[in-house]
C-alpha atoms as a PDB file:
ATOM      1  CA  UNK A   1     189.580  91.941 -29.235  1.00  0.00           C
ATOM      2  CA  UNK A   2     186.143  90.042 -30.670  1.00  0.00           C
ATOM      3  CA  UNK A   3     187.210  90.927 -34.497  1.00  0.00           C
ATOM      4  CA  UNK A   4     187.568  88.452 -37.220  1.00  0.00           C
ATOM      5  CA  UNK A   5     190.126  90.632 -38.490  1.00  0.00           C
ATOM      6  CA  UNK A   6     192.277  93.261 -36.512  1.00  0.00           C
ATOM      7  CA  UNK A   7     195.192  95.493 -36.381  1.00  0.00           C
ATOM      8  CA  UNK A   8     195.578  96.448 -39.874  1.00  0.00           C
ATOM      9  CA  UNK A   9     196.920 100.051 -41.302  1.00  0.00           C
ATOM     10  CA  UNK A  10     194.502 100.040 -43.807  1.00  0.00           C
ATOM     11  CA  UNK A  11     192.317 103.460 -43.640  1.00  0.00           C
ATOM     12  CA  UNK A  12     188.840 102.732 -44.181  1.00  0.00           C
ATOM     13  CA  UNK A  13     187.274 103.555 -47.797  1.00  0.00           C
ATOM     14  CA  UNK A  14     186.138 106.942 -48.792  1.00  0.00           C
ATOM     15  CA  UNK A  15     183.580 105.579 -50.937  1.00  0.00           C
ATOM     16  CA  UNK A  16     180.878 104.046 -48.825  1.00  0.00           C
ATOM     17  CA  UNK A  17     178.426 101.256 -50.815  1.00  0.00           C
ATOM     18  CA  UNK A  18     174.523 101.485 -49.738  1.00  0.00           C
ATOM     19  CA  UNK A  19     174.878 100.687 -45.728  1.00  0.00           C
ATOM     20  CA  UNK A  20     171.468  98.748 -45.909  1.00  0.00           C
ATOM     21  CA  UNK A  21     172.543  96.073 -48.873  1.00  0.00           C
ATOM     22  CA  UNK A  22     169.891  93.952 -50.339  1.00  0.00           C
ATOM     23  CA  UNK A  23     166.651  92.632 -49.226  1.00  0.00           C
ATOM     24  CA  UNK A  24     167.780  89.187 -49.871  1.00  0.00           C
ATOM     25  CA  UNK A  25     171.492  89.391 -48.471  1.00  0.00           C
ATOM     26  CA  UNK A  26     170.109  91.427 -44.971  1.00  0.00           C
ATOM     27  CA  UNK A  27     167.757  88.487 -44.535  1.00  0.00           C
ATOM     28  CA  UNK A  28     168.514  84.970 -43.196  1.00  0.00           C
ATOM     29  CA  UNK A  29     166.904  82.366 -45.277  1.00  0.00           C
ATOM     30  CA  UNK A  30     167.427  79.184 -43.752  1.00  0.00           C
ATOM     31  CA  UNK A  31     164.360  76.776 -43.351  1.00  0.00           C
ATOM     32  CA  UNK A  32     163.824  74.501 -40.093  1.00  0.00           C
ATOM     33  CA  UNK A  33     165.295  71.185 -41.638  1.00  0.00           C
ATOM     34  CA  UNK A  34     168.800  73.715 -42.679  1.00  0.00           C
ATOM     35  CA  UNK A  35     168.894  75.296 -39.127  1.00  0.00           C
ATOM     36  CA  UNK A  36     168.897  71.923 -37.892  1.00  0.00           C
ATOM     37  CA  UNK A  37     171.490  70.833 -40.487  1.00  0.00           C
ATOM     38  CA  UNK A  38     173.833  73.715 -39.275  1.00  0.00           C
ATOM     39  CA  UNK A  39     173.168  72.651 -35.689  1.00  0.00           C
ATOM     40  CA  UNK A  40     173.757  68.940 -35.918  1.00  0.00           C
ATOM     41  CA  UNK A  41     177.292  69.259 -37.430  1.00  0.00           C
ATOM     42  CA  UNK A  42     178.262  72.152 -35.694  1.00  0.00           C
ATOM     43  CA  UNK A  43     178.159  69.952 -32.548  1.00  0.00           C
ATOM     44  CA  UNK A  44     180.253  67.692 -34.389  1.00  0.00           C
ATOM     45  CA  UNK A  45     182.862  70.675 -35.050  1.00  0.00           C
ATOM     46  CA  UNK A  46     182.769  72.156 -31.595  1.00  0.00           C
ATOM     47  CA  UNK A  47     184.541  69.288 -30.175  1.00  0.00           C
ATOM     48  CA  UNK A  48     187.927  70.749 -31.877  1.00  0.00           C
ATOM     49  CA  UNK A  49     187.119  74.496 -32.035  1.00  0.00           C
ATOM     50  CA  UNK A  50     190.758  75.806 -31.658  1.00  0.00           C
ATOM     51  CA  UNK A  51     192.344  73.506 -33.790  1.00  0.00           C
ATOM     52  CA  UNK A  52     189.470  74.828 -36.681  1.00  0.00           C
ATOM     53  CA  UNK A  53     190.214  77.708 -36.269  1.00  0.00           C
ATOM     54  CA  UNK A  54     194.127  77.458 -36.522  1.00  0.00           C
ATOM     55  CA  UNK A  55     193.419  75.560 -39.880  1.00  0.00           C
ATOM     56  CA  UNK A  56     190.989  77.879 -41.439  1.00  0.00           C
ATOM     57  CA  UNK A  57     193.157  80.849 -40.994  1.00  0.00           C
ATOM     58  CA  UNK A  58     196.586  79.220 -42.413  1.00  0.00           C
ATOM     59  CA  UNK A  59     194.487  78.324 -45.359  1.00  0.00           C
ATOM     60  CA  UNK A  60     193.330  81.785 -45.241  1.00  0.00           C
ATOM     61  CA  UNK A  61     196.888  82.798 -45.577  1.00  0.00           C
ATOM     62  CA  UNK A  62     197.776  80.181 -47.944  1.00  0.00           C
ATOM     63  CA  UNK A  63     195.120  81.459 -50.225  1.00  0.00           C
ATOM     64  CA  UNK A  64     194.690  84.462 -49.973  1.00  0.00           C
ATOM     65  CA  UNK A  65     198.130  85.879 -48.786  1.00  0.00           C
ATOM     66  CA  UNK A  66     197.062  89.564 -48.563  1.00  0.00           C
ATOM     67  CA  UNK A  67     195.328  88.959 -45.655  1.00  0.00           C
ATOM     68  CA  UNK A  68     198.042  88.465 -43.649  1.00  0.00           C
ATOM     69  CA  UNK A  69     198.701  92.349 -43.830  1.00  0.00           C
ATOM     70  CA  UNK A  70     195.572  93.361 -41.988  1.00  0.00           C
ATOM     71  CA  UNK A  71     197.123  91.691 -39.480  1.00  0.00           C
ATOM     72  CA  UNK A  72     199.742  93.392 -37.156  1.00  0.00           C
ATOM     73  CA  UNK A  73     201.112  90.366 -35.030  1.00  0.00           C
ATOM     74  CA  UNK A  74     201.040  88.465 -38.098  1.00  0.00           C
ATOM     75  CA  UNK A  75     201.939  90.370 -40.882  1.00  0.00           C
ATOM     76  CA  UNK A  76     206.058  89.584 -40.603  1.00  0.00           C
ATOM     77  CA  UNK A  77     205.619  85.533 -39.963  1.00  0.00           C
ATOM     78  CA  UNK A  78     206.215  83.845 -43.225  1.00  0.00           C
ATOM     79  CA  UNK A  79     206.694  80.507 -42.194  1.00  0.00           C
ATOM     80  CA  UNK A  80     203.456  78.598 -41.730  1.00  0.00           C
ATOM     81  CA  UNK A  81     204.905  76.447 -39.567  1.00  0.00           C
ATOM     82  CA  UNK A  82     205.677  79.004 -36.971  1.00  0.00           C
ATOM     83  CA  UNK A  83     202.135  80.808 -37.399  1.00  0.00           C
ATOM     84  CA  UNK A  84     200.623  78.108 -36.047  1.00  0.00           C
ATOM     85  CA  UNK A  85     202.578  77.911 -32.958  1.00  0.00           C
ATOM     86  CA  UNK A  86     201.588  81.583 -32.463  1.00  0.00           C
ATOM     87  CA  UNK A  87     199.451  82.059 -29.449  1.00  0.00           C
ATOM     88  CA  UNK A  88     197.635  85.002 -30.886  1.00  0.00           C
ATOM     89  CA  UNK A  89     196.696  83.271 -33.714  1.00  0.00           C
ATOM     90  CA  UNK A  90     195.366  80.211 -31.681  1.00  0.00           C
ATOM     91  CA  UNK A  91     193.264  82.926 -29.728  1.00  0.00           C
ATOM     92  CA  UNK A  92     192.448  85.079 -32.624  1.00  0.00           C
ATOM     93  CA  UNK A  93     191.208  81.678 -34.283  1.00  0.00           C
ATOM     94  CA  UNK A  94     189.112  80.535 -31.150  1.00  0.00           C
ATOM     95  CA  UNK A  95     187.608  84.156 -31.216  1.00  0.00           C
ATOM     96  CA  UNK A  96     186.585  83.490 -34.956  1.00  0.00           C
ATOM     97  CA  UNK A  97     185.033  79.802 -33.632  1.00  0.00           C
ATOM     98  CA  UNK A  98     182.945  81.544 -30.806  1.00  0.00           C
ATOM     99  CA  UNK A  99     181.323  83.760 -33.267  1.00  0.00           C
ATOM    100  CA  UNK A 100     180.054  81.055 -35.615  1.00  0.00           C
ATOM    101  CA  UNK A 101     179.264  78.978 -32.338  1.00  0.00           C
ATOM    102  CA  UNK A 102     177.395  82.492 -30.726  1.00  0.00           C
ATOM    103  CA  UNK A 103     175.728  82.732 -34.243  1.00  0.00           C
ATOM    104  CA  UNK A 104     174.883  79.286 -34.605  1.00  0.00           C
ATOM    105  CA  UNK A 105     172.889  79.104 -30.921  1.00  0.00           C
ATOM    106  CA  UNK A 106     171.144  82.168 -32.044  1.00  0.00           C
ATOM    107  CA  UNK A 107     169.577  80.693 -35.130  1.00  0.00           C
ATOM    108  CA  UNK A 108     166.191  81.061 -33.691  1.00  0.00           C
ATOM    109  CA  UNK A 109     166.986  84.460 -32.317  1.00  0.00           C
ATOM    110  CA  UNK A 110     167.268  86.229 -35.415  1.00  0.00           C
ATOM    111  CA  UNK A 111     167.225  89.701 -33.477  1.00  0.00           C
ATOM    112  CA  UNK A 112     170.185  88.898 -31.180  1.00  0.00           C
ATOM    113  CA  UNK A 113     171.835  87.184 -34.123  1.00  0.00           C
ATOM    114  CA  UNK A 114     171.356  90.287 -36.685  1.00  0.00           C
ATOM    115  CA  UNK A 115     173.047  92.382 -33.452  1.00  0.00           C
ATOM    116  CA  UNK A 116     176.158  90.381 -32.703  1.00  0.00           C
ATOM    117  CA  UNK A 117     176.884  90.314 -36.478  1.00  0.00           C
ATOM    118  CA  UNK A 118     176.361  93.965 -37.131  1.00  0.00           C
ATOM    119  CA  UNK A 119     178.576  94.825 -33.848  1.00  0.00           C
ATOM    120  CA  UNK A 120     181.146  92.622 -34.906  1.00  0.00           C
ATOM    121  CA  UNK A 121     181.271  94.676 -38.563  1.00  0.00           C
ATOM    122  CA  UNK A 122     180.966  98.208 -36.433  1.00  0.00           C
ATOM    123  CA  UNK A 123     184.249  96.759 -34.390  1.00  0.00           C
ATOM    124  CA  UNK A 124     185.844  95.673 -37.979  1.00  0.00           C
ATOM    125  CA  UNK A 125     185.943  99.813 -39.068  1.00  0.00           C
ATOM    126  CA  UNK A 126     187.332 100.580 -35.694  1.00  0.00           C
ATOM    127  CA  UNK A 127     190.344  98.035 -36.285  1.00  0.00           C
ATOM    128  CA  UNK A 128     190.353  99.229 -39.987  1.00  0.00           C
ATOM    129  CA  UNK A 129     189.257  95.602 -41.373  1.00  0.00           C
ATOM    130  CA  UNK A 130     188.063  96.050 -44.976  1.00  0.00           C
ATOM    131  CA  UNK A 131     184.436  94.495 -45.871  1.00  0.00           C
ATOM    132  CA  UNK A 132     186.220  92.825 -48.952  1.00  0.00           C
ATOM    133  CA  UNK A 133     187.475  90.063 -46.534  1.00  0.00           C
ATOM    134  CA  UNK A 134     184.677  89.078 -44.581  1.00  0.00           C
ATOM    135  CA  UNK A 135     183.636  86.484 -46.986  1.00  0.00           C
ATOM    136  CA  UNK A 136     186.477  84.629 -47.384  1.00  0.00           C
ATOM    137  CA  UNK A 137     186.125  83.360 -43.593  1.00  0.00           C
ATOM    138  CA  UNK A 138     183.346  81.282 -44.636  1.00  0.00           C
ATOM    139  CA  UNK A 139     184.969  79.676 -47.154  1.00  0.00           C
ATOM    140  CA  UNK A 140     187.837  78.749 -45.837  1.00  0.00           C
ATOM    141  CA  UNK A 141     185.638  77.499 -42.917  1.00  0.00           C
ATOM    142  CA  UNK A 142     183.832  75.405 -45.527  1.00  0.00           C
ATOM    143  CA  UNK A 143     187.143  73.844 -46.876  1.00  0.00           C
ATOM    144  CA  UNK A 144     188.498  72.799 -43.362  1.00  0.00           C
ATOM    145  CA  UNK A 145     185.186  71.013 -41.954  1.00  0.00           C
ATOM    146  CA  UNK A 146     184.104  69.029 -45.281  1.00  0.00           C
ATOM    147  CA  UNK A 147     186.680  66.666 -44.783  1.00  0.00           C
ATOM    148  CA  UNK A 148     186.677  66.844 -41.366  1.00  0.00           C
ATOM    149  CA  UNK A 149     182.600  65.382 -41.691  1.00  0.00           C
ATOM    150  CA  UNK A 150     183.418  62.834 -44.356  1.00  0.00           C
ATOM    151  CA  UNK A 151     180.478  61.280 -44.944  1.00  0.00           C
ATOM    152  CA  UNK A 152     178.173  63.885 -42.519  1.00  0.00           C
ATOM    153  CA  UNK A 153     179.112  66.561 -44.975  1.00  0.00           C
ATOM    154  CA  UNK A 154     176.238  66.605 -47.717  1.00  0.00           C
ATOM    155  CA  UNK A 155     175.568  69.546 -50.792  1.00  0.00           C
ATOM    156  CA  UNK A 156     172.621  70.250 -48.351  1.00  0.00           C
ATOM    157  CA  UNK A 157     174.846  70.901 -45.155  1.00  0.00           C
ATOM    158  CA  UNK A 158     177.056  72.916 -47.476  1.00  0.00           C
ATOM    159  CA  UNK A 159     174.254  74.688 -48.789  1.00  0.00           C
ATOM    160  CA  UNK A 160     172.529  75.877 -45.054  1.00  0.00           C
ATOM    161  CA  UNK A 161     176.207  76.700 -44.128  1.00  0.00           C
ATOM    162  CA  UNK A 162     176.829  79.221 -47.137  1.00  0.00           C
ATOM    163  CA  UNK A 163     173.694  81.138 -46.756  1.00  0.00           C
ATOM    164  CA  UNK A 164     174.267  81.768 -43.294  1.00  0.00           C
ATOM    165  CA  UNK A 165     177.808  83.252 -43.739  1.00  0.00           C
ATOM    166  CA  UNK A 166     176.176  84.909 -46.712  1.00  0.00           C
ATOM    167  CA  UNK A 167     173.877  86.577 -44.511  1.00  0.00           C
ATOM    168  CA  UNK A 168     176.342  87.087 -41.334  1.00  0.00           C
ATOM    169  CA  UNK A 169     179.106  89.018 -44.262  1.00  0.00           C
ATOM    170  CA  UNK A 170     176.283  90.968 -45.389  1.00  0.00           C
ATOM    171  CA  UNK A 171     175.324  91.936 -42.152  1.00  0.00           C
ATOM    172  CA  UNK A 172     178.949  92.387 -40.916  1.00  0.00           C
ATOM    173  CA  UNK A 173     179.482  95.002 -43.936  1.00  0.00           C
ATOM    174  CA  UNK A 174     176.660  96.996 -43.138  1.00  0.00           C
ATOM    175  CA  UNK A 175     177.230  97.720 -39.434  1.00  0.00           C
ATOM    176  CA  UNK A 176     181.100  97.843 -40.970  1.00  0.00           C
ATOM    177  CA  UNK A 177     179.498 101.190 -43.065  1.00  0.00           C
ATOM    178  CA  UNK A 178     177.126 102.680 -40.551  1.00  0.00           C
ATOM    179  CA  UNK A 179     180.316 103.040 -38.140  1.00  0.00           C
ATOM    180  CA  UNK A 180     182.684 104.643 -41.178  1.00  0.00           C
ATOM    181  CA  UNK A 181     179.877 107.019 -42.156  1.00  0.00           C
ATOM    182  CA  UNK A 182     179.549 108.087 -38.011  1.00  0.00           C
ATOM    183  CA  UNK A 183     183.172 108.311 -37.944  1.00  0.00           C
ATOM    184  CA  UNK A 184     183.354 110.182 -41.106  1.00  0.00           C
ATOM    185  CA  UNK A 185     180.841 112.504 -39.761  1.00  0.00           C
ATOM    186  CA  UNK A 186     182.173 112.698 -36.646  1.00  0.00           C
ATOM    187  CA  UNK A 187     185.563 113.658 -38.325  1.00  0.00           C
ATOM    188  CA  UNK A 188     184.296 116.143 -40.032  1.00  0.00           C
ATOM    189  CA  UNK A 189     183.028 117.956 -37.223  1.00  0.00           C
ATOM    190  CA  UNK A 190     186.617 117.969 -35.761  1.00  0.00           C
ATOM    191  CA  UNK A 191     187.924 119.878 -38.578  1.00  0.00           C
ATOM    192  CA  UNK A 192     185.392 122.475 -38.646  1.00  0.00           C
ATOM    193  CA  UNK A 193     185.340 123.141 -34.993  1.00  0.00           C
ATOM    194  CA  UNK A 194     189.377 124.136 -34.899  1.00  0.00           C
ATOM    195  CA  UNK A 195     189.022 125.858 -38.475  1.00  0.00           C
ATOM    196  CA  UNK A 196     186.159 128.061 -37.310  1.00  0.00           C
ATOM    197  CA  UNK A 197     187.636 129.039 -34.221  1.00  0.00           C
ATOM    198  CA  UNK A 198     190.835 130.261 -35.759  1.00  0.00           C
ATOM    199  CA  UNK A 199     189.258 131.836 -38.414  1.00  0.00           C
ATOM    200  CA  UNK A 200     187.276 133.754 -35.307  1.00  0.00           C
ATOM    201  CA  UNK A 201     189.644 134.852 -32.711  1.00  0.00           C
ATOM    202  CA  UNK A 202     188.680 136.649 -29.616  1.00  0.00           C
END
């Protein structure tokens, strides 16, 4: 699976925000000299990918502890110690790490960027992974590489590096809500089919 967050038995929500979000939040902002800010120390990051990605989603845990329930293979592992000798979560973390590193080479792309990041939300409603905790990814991811950059990590890295998580979690929740309201829909159409044919019989 390509999902940030998978597995979980939480039903989607019956009330679905505006699917297109705002003008600002739909749209990446990021000037040349932040694009190449993002670049320059992910290169720096990608030489430990798996082990980021371990970190980030213990602190995840750590922080945020309701998390761990959208996870299935996770959900019953309470000692931290023994979550990150779990396989899945090394692979679940490396998936996470590919996306940013997928997003990050598409910077110039903004097309085939907006499209992985809307597929990945669409995916997120199929495994039943609220919107509410697409954001904390990013921060988390923040927290693990600022000390990891010491003296590379400046309020201007920091800066390019929120507003394109800001714009990848806005984009994430709207393909997340385009997919609920087709499978809404498409539920819907289930129902009436077997209801009008018994309410019609030959």
């Amino acid at each position: 699976m390509g999902c940030v967050f998978s597995g979980s038995g939480i039903a989607p929500s019956k009330s679905t925000p505006d699917i297109n979000g705002s003008e600002a939040e739909s749209r990446l902002i990021l000037s040349e000299p932040q694009k190449e800010l993002i670049q320059e120390s992910w290169r720096i990051l990608h030489q430990d990918i798996t082990r980021l990605g371990i970190i980030m989603f213990i602190r995840l845990f750590e922080t945020h502890p309701e998390c761990k329930d959208v996870f299935f293979l996770f959900r019953d592992i309470d000692d931290f110690h023994q979550l990150k000798m779990s396989k899945e979560l090394q692979a679940h973390g490396l998936r996470v790490m590919s996306f940013i590193e997928k997003s990050v080479a598409r910077l110039e792309q903004k097309d085939k960027l907006e499209q992985i990041a809307f597929e990945l939300g669409r995916s997120h409603c199929r495994y039943n992974a609220p919107p509410k905790y697409y954001e904390y990814v990013g921060v988390q991811f923040i927290s693990v590489v600022k000390p990891i950059l010491k003296e590379a990590w400046t309020p201007e890295v920091e800066e390019a590096w929120q507003i394109l998580f800001k714009y990848l979690t806005a984009v994430m929740k709207k393909g997340y809500y385009v997919e609920e309201k087709k499978i809404n829909i498409n539920n819907a159409l289930y129902t009436k089919i077997p209801n009008a044919l018994s309410s019609n019989p030959v």
